[in-house]
C-alpha atoms as a PDB file:
ATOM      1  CA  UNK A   1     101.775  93.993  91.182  1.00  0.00           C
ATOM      2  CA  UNK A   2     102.389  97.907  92.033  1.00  0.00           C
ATOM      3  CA  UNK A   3     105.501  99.421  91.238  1.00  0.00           C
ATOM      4  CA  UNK A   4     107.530 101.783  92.745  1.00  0.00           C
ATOM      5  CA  UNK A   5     106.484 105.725  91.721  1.00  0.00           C
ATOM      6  CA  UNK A   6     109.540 107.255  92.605  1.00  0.00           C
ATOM      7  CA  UNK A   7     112.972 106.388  91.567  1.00  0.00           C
ATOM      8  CA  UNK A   8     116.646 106.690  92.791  1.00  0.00           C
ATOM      9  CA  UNK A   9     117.677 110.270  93.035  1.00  0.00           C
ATOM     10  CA  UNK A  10     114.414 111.483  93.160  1.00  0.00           C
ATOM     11  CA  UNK A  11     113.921 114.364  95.249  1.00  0.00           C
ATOM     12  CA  UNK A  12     110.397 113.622  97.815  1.00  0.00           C
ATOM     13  CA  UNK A  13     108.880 115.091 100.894  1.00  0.00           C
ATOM     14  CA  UNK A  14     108.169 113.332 103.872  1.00  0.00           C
ATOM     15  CA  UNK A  15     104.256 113.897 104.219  1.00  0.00           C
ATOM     16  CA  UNK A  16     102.849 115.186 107.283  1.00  0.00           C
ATOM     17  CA  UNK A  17      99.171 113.731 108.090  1.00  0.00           C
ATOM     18  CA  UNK A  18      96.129 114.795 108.325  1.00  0.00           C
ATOM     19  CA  UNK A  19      94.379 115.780 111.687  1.00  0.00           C
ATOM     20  CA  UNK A  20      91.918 112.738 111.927  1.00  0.00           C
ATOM     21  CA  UNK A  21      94.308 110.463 109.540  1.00  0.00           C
ATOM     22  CA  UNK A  22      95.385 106.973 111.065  1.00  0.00           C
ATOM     23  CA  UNK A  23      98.974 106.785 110.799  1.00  0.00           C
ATOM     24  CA  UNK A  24      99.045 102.761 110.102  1.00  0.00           C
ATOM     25  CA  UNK A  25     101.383 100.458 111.856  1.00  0.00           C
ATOM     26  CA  UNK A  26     104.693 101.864 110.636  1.00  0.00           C
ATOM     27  CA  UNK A  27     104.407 105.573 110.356  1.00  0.00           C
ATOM     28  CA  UNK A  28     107.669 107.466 109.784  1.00  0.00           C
ATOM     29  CA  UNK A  29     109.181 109.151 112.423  1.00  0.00           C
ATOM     30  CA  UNK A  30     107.958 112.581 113.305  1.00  0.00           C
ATOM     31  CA  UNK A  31     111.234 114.550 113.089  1.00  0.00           C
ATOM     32  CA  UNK A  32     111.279 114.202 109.823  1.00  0.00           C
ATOM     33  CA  UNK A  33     108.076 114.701 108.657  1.00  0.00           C
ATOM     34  CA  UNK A  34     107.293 117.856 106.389  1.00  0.00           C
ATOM     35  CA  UNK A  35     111.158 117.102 105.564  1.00  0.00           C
ATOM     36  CA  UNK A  36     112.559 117.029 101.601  1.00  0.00           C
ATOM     37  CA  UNK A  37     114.799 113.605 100.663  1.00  0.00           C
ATOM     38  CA  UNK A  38     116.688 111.889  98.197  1.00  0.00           C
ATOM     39  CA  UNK A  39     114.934 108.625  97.008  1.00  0.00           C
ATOM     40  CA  UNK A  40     118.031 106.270  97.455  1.00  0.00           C
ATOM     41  CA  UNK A  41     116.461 102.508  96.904  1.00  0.00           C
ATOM     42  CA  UNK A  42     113.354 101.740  95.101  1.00  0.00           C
ATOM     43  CA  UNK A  43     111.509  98.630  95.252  1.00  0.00           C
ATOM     44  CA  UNK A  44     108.888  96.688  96.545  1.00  0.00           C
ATOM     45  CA  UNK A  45     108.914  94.490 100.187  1.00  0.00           C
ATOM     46  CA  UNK A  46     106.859  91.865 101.101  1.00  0.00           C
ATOM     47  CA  UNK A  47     103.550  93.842 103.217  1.00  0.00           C
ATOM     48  CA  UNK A  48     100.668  92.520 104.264  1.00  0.00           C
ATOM     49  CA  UNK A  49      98.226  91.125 101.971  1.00  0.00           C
ATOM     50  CA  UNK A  50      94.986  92.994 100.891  1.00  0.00           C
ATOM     51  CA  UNK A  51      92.095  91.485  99.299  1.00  0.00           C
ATOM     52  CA  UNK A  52      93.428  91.138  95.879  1.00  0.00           C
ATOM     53  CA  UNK A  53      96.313  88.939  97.250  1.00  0.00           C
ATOM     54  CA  UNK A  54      99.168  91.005  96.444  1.00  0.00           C
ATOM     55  CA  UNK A  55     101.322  91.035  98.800  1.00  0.00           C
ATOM     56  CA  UNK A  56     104.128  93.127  97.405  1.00  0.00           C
ATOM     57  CA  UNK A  57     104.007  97.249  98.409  1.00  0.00           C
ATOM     58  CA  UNK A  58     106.524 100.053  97.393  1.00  0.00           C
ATOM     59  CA  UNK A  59     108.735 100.887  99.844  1.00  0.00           C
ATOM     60  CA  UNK A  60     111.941 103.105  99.381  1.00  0.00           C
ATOM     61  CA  UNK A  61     115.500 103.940 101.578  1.00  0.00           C
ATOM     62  CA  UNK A  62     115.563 108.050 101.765  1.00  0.00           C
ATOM     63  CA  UNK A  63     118.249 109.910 102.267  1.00  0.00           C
ATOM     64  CA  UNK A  64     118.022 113.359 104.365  1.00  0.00           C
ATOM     65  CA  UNK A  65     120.362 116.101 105.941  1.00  0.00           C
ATOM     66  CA  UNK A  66     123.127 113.850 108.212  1.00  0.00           C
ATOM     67  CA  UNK A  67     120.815 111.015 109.087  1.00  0.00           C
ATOM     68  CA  UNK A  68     121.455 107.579 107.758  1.00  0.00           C
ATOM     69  CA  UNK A  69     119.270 106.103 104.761  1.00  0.00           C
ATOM     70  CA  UNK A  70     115.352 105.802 106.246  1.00  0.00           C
ATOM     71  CA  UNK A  71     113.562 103.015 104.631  1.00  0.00           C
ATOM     72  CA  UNK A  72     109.922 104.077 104.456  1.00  0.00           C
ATOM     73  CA  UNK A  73     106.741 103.301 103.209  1.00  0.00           C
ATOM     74  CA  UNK A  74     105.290 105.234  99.444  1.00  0.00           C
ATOM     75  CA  UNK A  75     102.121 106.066 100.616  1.00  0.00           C
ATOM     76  CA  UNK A  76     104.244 108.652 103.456  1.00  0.00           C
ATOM     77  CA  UNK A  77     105.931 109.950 100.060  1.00  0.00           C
ATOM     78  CA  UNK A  78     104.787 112.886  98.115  1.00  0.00           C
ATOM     79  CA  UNK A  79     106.737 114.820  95.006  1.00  0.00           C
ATOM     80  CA  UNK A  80     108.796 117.601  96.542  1.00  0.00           C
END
């Protein structure tokens, strides 16, 4: 089972994608994309399952600016 890379008070960035990147089903919002947060919440949420049957990904609730916690996925997360 993965585990989370960041941890609470953590400071991240909001990653913006590449030109010809898929975003996925649940990419963050685009306002606040290239944007630095406060890791709030780690842990792990029940995702789909890939091929080694773990269904369990990182996910973490952010914390940016006035806007209330964002919960969002690790692989949108980068060190800031």
């Amino acid at each position: 089972m993965k585990r989370p890379k960041f941890h609470p008070m953590d400071l991240v960035k909001v990653r913006t994608p590449g030109r010809h990147e898929k975003l996925g089903t649940r990419p963050p919002g685009t306002l606040i994309m290239g944007k630095t947060a406060t890791v709030e919440i780690a842990g792990l949420i029940n995702g789909a399952a890939s091929s080694v049957g773990d269904t369990m990904t990182p996910a973490y609730y952010i914390r940016m600016e006035n806007l209330p916690a964002i919960l969002i996925y690790e692989e949108w997360l980068e060190e800031a």
